[in-house]
PDB file of N, CA and C in Angstrom:
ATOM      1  N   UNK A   1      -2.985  10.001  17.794  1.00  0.00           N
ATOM      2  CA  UNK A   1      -4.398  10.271  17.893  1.00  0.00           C
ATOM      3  C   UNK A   1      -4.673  11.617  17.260  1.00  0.00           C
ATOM      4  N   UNK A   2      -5.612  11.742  16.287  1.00  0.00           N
ATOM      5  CA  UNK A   2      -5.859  12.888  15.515  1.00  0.00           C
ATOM      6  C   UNK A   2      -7.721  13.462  16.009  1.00  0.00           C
ATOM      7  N   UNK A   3      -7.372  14.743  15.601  1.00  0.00           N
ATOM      8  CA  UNK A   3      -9.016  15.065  15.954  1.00  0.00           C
ATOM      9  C   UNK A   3      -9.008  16.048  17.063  1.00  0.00           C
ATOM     10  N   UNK A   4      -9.324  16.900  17.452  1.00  0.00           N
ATOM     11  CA  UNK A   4      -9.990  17.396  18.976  1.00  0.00           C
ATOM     12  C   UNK A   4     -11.273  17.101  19.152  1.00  0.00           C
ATOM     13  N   UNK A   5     -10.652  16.783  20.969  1.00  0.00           N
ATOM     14  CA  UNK A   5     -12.495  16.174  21.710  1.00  0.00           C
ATOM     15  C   UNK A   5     -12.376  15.134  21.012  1.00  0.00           C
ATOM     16  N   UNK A   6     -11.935  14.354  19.756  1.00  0.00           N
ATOM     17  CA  UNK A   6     -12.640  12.638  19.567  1.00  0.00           C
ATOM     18  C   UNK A   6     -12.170  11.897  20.926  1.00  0.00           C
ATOM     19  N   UNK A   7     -13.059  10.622  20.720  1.00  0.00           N
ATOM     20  CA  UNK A   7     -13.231   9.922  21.806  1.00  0.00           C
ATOM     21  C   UNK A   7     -13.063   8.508  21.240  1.00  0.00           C
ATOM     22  N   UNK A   8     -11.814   7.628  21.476  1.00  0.00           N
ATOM     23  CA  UNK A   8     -11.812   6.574  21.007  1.00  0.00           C
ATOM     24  C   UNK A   8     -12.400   5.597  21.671  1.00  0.00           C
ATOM     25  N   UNK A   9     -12.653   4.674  20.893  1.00  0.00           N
ATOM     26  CA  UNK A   9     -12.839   3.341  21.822  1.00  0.00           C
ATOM     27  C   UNK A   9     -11.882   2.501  21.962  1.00  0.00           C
ATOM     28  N   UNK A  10     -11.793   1.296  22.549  1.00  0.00           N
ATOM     29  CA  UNK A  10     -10.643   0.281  22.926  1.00  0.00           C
ATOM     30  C   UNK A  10     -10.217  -0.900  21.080  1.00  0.00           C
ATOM     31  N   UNK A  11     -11.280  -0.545  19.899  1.00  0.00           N
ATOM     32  CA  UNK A  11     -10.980  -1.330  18.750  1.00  0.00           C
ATOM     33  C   UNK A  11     -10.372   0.348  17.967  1.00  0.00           C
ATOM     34  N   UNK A  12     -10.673   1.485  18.036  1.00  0.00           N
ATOM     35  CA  UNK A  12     -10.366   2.522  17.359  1.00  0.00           C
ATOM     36  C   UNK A  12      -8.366   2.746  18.184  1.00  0.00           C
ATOM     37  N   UNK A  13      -8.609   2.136  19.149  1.00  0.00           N
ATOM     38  CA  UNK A  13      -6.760   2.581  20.289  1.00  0.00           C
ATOM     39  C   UNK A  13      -6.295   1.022  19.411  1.00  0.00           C
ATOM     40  N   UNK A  14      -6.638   0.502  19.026  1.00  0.00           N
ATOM     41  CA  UNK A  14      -5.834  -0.918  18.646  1.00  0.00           C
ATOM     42  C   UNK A  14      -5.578  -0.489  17.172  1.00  0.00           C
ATOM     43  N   UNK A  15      -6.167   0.428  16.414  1.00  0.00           N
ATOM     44  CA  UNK A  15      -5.874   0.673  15.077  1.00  0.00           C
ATOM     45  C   UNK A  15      -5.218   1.710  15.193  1.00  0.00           C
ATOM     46  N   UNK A  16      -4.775   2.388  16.386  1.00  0.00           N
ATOM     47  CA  UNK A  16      -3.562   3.378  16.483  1.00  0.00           C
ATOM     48  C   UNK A  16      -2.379   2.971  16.853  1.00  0.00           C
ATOM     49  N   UNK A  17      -2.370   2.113  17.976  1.00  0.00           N
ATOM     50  CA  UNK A  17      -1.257   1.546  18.822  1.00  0.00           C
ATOM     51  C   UNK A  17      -0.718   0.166  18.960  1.00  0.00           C
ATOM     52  N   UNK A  18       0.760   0.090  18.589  1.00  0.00           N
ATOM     53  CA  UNK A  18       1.121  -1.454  18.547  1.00  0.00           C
ATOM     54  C   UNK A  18       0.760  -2.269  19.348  1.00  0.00           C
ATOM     55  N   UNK A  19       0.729  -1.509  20.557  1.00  0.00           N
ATOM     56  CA  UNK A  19       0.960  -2.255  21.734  1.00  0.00           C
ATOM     57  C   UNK A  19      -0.308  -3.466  22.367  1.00  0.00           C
ATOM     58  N   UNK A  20      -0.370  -4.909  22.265  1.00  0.00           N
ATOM     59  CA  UNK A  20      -1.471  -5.669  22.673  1.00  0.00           C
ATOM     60  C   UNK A  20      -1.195  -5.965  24.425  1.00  0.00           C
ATOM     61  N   UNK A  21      -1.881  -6.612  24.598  1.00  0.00           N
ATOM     62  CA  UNK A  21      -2.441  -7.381  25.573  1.00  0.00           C
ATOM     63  C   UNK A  21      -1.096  -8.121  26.306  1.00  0.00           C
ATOM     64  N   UNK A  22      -0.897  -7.856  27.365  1.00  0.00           N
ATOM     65  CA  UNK A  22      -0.555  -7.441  28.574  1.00  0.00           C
ATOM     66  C   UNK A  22      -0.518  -6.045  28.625  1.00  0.00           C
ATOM     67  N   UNK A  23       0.580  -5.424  27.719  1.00  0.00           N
ATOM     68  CA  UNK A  23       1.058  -4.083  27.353  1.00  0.00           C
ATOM     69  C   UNK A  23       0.386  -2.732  27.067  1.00  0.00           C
ATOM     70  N   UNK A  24      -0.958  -2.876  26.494  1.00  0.00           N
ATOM     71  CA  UNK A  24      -1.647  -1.791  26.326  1.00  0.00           C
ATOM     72  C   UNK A  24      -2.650  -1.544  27.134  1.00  0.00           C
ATOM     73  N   UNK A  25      -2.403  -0.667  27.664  1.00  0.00           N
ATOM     74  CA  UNK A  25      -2.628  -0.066  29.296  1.00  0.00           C
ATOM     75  C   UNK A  25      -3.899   1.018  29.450  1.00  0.00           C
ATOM     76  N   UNK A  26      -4.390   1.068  27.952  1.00  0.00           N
ATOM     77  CA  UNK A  26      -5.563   2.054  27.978  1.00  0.00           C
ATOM     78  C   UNK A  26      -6.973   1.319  27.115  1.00  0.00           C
ATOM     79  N   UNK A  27      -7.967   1.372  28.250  1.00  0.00           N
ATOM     80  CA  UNK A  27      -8.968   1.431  27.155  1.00  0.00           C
ATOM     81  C   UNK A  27     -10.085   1.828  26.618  1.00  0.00           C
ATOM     82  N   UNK A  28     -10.047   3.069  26.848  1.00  0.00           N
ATOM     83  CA  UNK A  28     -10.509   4.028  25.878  1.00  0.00           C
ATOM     84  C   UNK A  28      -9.674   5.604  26.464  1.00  0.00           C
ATOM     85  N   UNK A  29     -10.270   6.596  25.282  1.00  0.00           N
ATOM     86  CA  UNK A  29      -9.659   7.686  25.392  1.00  0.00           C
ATOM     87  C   UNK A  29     -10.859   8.767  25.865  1.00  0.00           C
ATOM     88  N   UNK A  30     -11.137   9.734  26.635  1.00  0.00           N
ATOM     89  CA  UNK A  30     -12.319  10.337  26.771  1.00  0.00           C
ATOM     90  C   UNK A  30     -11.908  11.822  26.165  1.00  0.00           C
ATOM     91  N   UNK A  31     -11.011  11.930  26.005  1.00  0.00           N
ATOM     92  CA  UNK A  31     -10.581  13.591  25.984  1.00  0.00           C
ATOM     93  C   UNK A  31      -9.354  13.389  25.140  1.00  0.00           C
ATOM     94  N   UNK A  32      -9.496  14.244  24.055  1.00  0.00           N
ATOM     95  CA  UNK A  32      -8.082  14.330  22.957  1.00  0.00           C
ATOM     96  C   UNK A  32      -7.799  15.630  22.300  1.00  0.00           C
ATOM     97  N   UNK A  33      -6.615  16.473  22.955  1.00  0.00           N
ATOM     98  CA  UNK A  33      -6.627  17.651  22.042  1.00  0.00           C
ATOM     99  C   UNK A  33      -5.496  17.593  21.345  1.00  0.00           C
ATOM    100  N   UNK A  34      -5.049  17.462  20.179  1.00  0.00           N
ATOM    101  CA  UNK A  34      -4.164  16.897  19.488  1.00  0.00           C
ATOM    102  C   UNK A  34      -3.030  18.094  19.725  1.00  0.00           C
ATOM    103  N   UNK A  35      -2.156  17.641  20.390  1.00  0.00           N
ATOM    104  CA  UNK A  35      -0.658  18.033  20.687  1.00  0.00           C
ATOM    105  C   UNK A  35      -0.509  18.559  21.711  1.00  0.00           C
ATOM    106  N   UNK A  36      -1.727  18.602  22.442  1.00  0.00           N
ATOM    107  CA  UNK A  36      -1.358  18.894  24.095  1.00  0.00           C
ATOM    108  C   UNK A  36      -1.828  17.904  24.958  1.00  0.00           C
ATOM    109  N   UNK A  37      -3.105  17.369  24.507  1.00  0.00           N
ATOM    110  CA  UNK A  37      -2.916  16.511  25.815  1.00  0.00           C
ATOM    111  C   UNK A  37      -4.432  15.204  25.689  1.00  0.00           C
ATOM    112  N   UNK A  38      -4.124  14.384  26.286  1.00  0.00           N
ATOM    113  CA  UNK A  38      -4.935  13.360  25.863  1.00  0.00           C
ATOM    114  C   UNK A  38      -5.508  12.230  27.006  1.00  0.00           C
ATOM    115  N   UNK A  39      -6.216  11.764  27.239  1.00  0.00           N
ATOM    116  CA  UNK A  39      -6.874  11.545  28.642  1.00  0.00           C
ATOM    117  C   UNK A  39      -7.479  10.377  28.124  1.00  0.00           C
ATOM    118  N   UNK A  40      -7.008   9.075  29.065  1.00  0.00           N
ATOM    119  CA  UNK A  40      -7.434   7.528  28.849  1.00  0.00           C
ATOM    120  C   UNK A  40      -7.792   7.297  30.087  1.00  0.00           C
ATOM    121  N   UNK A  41      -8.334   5.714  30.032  1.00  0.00           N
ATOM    122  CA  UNK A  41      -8.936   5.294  30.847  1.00  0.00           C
ATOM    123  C   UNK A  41      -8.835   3.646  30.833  1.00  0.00           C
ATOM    124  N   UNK A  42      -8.393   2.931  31.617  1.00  0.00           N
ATOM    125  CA  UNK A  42      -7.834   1.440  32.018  1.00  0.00           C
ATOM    126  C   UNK A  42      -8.254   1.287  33.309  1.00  0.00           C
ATOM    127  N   UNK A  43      -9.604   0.302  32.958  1.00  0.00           N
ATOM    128  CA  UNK A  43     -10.051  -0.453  33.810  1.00  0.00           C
ATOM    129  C   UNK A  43      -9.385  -2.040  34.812  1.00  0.00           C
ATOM    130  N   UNK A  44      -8.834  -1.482  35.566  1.00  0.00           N
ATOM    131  CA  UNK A  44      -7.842  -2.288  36.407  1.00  0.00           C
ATOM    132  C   UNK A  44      -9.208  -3.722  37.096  1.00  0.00           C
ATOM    133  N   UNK A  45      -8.249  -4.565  36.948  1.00  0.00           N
ATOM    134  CA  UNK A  45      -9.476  -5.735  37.990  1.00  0.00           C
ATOM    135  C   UNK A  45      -8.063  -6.500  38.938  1.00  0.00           C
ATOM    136  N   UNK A  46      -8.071  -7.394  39.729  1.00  0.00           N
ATOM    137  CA  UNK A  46      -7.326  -8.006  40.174  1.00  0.00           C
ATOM    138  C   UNK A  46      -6.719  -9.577  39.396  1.00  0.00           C
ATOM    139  N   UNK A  47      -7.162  -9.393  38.345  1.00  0.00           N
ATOM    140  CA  UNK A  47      -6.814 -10.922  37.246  1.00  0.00           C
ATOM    141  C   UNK A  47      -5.974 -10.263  36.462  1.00  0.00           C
ATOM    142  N   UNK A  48      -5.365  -8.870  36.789  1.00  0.00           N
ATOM    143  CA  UNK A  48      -4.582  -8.128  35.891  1.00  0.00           C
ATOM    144  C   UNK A  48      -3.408  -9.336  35.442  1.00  0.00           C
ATOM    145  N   UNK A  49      -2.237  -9.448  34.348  1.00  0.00           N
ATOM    146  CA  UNK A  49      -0.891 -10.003  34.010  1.00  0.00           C
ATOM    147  C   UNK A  49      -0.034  -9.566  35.415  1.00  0.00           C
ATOM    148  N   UNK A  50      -0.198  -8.402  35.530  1.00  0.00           N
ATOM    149  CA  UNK A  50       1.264  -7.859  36.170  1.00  0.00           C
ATOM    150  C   UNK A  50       0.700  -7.698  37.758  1.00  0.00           C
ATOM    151  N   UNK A  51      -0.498  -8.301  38.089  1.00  0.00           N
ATOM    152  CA  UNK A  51      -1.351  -8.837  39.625  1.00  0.00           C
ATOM    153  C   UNK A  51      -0.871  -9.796  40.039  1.00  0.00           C
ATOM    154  N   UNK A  52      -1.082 -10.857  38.893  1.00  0.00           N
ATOM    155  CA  UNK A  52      -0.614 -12.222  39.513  1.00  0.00           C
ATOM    156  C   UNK A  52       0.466 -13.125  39.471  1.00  0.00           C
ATOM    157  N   UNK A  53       1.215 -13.266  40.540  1.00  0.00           N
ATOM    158  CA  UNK A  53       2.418 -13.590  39.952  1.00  0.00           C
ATOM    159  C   UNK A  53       3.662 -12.707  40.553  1.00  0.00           C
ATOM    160  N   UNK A  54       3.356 -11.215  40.938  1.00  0.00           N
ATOM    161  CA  UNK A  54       4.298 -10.716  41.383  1.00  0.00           C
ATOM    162  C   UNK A  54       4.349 -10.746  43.031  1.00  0.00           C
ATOM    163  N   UNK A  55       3.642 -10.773  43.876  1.00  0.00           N
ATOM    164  CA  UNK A  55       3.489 -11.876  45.401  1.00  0.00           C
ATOM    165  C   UNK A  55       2.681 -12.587  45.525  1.00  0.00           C
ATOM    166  N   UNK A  56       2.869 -13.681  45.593  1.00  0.00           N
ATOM    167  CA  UNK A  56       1.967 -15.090  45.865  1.00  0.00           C
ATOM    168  C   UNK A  56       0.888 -14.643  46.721  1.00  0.00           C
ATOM    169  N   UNK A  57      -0.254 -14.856  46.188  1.00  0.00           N
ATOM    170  CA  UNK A  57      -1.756 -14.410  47.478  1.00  0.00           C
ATOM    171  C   UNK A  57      -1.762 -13.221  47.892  1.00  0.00           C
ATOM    172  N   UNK A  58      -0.510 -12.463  46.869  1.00  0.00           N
ATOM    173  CA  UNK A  58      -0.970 -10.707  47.799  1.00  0.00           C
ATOM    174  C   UNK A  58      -1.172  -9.535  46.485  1.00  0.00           C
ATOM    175  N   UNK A  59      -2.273  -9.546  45.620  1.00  0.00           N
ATOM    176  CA  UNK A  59      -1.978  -8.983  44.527  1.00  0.00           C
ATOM    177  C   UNK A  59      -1.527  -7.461  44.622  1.00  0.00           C
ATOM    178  N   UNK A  60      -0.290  -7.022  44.053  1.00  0.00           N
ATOM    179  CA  UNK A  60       0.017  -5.772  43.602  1.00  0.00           C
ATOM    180  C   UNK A  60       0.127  -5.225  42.789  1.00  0.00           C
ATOM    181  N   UNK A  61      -0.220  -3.777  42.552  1.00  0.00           N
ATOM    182  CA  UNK A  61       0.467  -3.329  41.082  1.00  0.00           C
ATOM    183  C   UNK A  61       2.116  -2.853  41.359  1.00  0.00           C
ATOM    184  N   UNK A  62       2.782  -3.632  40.186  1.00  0.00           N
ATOM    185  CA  UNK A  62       3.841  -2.927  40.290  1.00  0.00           C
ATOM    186  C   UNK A  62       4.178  -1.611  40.626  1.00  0.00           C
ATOM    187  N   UNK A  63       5.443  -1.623  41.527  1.00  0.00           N
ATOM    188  CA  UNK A  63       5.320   0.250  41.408  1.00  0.00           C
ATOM    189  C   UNK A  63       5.959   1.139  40.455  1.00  0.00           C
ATOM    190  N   UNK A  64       6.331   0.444  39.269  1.00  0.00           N
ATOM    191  CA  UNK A  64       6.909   1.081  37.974  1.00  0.00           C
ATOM    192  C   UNK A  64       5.325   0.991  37.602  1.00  0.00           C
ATOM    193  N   UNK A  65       4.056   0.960  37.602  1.00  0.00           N
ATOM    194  CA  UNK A  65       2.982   1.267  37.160  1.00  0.00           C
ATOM    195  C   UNK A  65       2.393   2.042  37.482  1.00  0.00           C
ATOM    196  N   UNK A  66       2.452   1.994  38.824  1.00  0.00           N
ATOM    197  CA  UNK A  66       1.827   3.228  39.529  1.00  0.00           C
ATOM    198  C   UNK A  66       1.908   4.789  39.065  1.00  0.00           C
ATOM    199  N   UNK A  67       3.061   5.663  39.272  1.00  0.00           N
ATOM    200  CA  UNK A  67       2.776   6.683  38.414  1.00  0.00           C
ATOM    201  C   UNK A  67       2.224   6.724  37.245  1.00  0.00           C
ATOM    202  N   UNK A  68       1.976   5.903  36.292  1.00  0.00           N
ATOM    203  CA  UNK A  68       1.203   6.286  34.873  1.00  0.00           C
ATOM    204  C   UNK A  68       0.021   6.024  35.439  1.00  0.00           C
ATOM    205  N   UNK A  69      -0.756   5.338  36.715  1.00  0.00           N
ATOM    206  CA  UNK A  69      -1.803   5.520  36.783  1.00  0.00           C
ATOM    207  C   UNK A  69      -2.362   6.547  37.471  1.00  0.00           C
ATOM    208  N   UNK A  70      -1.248   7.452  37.894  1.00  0.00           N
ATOM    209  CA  UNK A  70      -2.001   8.613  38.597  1.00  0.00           C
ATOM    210  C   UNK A  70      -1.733  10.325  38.008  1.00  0.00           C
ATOM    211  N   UNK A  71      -0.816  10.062  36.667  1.00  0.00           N
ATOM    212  CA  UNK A  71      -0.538  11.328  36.453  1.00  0.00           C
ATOM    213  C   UNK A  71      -1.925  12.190  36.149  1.00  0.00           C
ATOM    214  N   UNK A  72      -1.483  13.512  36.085  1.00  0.00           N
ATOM    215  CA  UNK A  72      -2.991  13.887  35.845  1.00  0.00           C
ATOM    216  C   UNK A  72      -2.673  15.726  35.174  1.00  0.00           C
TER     217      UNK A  72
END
C-alpha cells in the first residue's frame, strides 16, 4: 500500500493483494502511513466461511483469528 492517509476501498485492496475470498480478511483500509502502519477494517457477519462449519449450531470464530482481529 503506497501513499500517506490514502484510503482504500475493498476493489482498490483486490488490486494490491492476492489474497480472495475466504482469505482476504480486510475490507477497506481507513488509515495508511506507508512503512509504519496501516489500519483495516472487516466486516464480520455470522455466514462468515470459517463460522460455519467449525461447531454445528454454535457459530465461532476461530481462535487462530481472533488476535488479528484485535491487534491495535
Amino acid at each position: 500500500l503506497t501513499g500517506t492517509g490514502r484510503i482504500f476501498s475493498l476493489e482498490g485492496i483486490n488490486g494490491i493483494l492476492p489474497h480472495l475470498y475466504p482469505f482476504l480478511l480486510v475490507d477497506k483500509v481507513v488509515e495508511n502511513k506507508q512503512g509504519k502502519r496501516a489500519v483495516g477494517i472487516k466486516a464480520v457477519t455470522a455466514k462468515e466461511a470459517h463460522f460455519t462449519g467449525h461447531f454445528p449450531d454454535r457459530p465461532i470464530m476461530h481462535g487462530v483469528l481472533q488476535p488479528s482481529c484485535v491487534q491495535g
